[in-house]
Protein backbone atom coordinates (compact mmCIF):
# COMPACT_ATOMS: atom_id res chain seq x y z
CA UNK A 1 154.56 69.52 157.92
CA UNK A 2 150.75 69.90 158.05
CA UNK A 3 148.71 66.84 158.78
CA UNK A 4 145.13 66.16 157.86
CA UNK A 5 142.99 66.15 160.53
CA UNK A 6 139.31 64.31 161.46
CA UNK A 7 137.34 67.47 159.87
CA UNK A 8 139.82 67.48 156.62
CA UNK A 9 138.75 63.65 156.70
CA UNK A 10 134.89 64.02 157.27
CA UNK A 11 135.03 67.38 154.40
CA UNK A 12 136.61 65.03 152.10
CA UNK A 13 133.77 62.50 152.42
CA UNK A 14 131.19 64.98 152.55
CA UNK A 15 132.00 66.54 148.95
CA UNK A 16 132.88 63.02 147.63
CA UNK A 17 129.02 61.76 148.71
CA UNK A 18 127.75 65.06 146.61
CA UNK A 19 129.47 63.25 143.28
CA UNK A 20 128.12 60.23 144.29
CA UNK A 21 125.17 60.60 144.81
CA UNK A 22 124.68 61.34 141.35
CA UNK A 23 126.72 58.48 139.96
CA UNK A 24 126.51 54.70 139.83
CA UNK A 25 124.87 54.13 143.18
CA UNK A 26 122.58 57.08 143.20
CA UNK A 27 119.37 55.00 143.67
CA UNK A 28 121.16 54.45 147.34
CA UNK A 29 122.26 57.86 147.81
CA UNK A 30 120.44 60.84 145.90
CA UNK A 31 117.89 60.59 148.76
CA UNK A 32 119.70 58.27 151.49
CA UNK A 33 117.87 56.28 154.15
CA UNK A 34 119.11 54.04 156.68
CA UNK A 35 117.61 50.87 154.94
CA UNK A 36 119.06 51.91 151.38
CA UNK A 37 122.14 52.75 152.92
CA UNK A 38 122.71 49.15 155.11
CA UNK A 39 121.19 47.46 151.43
CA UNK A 40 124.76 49.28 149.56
CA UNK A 41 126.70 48.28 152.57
CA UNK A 42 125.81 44.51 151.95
CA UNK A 43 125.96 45.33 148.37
CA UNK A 44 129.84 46.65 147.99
CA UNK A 45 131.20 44.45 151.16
CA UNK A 46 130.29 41.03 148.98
CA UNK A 47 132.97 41.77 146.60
CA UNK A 48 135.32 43.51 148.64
CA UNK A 49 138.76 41.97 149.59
CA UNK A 50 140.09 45.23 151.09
CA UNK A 51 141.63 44.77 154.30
CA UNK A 52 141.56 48.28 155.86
CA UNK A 53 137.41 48.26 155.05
CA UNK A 54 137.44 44.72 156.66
CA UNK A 55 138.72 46.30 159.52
CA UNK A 56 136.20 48.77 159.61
CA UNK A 57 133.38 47.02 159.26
CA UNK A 58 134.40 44.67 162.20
CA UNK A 59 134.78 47.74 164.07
CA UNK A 60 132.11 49.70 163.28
CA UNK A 61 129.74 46.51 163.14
CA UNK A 62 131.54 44.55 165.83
CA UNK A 63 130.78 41.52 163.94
CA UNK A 64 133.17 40.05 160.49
CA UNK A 65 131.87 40.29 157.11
CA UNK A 66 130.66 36.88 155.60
CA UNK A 67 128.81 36.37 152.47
CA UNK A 68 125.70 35.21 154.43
CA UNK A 69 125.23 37.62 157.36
CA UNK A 70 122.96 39.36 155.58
CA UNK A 71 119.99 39.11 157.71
CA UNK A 72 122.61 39.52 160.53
CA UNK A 73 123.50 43.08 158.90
CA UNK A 74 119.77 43.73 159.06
CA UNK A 75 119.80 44.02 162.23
CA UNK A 76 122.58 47.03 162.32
CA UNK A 77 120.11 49.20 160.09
CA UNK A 78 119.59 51.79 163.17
CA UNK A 79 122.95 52.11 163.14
CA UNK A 80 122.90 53.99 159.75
CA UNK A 81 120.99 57.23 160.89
CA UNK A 82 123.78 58.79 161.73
CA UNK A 83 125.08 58.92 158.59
CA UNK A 84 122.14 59.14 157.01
CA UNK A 85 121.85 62.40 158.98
CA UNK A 86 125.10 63.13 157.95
CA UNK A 87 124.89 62.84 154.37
CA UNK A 88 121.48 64.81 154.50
CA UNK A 89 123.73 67.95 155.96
CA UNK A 90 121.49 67.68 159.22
CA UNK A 91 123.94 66.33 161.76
CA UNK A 92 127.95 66.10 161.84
CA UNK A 93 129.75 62.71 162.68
CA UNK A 94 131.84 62.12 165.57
CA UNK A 95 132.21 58.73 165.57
CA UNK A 96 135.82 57.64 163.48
CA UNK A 97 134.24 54.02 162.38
CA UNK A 98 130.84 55.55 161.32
CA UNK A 99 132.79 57.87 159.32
CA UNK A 100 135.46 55.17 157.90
CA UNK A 101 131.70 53.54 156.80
CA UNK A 102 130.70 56.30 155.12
CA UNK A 103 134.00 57.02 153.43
CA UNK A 104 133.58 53.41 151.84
CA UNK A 105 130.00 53.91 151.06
CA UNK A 106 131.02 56.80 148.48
CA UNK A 107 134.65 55.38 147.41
CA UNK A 108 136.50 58.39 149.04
CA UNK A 109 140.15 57.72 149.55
CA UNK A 110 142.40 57.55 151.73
CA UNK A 111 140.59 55.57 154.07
CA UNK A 112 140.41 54.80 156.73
CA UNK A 113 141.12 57.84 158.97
CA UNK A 114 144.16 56.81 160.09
CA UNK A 115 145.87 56.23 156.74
CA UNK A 116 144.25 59.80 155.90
CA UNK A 117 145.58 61.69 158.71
CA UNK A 118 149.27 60.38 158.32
CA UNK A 119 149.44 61.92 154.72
CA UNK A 120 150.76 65.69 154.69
CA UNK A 121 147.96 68.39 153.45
CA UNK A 122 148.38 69.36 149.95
CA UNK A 123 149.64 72.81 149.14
CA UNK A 124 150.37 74.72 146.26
CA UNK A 125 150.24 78.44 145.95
CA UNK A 126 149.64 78.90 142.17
CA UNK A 127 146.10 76.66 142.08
CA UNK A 128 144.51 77.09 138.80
CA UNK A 129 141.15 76.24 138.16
CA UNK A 130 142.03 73.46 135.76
CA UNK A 131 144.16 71.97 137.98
CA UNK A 132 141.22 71.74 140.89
CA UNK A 133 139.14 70.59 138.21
CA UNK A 134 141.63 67.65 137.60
CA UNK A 135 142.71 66.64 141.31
CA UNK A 136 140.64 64.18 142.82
CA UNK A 137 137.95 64.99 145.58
CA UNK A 138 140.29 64.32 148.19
CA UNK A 139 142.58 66.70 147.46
CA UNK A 140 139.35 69.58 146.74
CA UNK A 141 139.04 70.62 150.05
CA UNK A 142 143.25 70.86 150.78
CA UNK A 143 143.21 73.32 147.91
CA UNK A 144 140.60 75.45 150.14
CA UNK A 145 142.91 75.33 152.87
CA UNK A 146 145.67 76.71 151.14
CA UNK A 147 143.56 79.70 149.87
CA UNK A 148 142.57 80.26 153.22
CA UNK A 149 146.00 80.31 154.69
CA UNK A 150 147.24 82.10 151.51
CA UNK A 151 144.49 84.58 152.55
CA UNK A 152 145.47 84.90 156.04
CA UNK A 153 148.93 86.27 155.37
CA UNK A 154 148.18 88.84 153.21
CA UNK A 155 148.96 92.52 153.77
CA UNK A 156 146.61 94.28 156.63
CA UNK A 157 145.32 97.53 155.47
CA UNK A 158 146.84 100.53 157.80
CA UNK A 159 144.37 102.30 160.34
CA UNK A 160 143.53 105.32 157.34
CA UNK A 161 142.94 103.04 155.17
CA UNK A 162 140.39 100.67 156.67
CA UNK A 163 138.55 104.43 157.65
CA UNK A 164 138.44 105.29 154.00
CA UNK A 165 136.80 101.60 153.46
CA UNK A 166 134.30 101.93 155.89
CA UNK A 167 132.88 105.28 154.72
CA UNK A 168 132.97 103.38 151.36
CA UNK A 169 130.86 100.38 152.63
CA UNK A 170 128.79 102.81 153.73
CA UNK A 171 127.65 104.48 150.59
CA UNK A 172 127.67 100.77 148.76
CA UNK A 173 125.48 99.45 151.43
CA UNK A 174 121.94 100.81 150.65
CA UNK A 175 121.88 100.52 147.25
CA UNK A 176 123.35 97.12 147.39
CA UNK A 177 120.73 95.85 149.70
CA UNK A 178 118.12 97.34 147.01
CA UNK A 179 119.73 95.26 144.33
CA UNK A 180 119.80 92.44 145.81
CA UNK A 181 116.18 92.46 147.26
CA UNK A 182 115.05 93.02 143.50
CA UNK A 183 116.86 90.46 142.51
CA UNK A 184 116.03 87.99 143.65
CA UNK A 185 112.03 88.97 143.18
CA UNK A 186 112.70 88.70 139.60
CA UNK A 187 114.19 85.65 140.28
CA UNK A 188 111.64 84.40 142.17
CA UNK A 189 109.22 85.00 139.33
CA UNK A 190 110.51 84.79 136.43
CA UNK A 191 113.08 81.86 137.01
CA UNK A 192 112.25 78.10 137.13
CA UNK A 193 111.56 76.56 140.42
CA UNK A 194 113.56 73.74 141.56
CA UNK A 195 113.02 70.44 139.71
CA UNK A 196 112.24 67.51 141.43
CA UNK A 197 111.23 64.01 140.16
CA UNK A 198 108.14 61.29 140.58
CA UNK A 199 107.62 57.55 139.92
CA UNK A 200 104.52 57.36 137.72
CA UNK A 201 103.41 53.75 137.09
CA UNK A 202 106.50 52.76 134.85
CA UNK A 203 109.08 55.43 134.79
CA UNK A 204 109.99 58.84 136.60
CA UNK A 205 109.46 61.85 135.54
CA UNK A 206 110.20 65.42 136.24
CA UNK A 207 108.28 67.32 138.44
CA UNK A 208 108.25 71.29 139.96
CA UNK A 209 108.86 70.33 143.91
CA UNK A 210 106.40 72.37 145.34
CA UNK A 211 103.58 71.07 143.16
CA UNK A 212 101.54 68.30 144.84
CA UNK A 213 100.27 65.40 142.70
CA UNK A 214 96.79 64.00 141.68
CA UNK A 215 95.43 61.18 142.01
CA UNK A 216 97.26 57.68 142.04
CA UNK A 217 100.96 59.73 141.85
CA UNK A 218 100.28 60.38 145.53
CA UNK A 219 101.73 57.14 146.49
CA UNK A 220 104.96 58.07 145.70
CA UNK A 221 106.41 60.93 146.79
CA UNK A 222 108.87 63.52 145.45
CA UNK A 223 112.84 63.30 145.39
CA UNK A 224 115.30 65.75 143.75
CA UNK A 225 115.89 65.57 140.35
CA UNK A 226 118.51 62.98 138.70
CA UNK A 227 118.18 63.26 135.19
CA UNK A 228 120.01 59.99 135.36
CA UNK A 229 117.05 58.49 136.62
CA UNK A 230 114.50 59.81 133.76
CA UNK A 231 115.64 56.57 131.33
CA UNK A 232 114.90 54.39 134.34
CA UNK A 233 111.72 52.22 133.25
CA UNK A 234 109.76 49.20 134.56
CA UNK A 235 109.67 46.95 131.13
CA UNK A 236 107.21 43.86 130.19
CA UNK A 237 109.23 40.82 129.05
CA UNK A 238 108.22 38.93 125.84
CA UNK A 239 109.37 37.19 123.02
CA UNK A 240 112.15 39.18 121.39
CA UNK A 241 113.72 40.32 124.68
CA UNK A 242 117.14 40.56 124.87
CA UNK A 243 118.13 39.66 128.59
CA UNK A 244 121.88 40.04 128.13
CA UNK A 245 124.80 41.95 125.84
CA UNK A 246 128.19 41.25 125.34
CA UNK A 247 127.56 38.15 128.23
CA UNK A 248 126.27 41.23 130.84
CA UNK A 249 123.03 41.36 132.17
CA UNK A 250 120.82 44.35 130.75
CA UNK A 251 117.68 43.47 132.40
CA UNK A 252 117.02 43.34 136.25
CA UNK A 253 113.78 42.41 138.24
CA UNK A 254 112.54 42.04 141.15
CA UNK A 255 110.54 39.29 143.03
CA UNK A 256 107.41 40.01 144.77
CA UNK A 257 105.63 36.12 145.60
CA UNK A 258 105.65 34.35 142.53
CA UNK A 259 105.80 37.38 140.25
CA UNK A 260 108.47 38.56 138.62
CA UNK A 261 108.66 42.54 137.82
CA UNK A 262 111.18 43.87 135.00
CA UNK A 263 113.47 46.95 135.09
CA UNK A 264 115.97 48.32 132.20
CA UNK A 265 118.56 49.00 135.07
CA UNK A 266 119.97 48.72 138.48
CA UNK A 267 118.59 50.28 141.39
CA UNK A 268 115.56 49.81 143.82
CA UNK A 269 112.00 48.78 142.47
CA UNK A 270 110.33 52.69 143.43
CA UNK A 271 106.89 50.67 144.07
CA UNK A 272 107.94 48.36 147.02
CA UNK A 273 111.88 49.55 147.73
CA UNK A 274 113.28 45.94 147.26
CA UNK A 275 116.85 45.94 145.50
CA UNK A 276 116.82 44.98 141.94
CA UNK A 277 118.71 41.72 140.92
CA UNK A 278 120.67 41.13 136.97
CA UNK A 279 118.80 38.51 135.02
CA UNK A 280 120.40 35.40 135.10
CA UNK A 281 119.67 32.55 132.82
CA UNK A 282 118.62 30.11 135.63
CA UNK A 283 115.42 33.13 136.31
CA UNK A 284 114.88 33.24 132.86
CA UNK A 285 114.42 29.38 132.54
CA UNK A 286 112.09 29.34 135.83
CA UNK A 287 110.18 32.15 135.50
CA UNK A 288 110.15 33.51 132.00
CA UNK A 289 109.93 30.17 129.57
């Protein structure tokens, strides 16, 4: 029986963090610091009753979890670079609890490791793409396994045989290199560069990366492109605004001295970084009337 191991663990969270990162949260994660990554810590912890992440945030944190230790959790924000770094593809993680904390971040499960690495590895020899398609992410990288094992037993060519391929190699080799070399100069030319997006006064919008902006844009810079993010807007509040739908918030804001700033969704304000907060009527009777 095949267990999974730390690296099975840390793949697993790795390609679950590249669907994230485009979901729900990815205001936290398309571009991850270690501030926006301690502010979705605080964030999923205040309405989490799991016991196993309980466990790891005492252990990773070396302090409990309590509604108000915010500014106590502050103080841990160092602590996020590594996975910052991690998330980023720049570093690897060796450290079980920072990994555990990054498993939660992005909802990957099993977690913690050590429920993770008692489960056996999943195989299955006849893998079709619709089935990979429908497993869940942490079962994505177990599939890769198995094709590598399943690769690893197959015949080995005999001696005359592997000849007869190299002399073959041979004769693909040049013109392959030429293909590929033209290529990707058409591609370079004719193809559209890589998208990337920029906060402009109100709302994002799409920008080509290597292009640098003019004028006030140049306050905020450039992040890869979510077109998630493109219906993200900063609104103005007045008479006929409707705060909340089927009793859920549709506005948030954020506070900056006595002024209140409005947003059509959840996130960070892009201007200042601060978390955005749902409307509540007690803010709207305060502030707003």
């Amino acid at each position: 029986m095949v267990k999974n191991t730390l690296e099975d663990y840390k793949v697993g969270v790795k390609l679950k963090y590249e669907i994230e990162k485009m979901g729900n949260h990815s205001s936290f994660l398309l571009n991850p610091s270690r501030a926006k990554l301690r502010k979705l810590c605080g964030e999923l912890f205040k309405n989490n009753t799991k016991t196993d992440d309980l466990k790891s945030f005492s252990a990773f944190f070396q302090f409990d979890f309590v509604l108000n230790c915010s500014n106590k959790l502050k103080d841990q924000t160092d602590k996020f670079r590594p996975i910052e770094t991690f998330f980023k593809g720049e570093t690897d993680l060796t450290d079980i609890e920072a990994v555990n904390i990054a498993a939660i971040l992005v909802d990957f499960n099993p977690r913690p490791y050590l429920k993770f690495s008692k489960q056996q590895a999943f195989k299955n020899e006849n893998v079709t793409t619709n089935s990979i398609e429908s497993t869940d992410t942490a079962s994505v990288f177990e599939v890769t396994k198995t094709v590598k094992n399943d690769s690893e037993r197959a015949i080995q060519p005999s001696p005359l045989q592997k000849k007869k391929l190299s002399i073959y190699h041979k004769r693909l080799l040049i013109p392959g290199l030429l293909s590929v070399v033209i290529l990707s100069g058409f591609g370079y030319v004719f193809l559209p560069k890589n998208q990337c997006m920029q906060w402009q006064k109100d709302h994002y919008e799409a920008v080509v990366c290597e292009t640098k902006a003019m004028g006030f844009v140049n306050l905020y810079s450039t992040m890869p492109l979510n077109k998630n993010m493109l219906n993200f807007r900063k609104i103005k509040i007045c008479d006929t605004t409707t705060f909340f739908m089927h009793n859920r918030p549709i506005v948030w804001y954020c506070k900056t001295g006595n002024n209140l700033e409005f947003f059509n969704g959840p996130g960070f304000n892009p201007e200042n970084e601060k978390p955005l907060r749902p409307i509540t009527q007690y803010m709207i009777d305060k502030y707003i009337k």
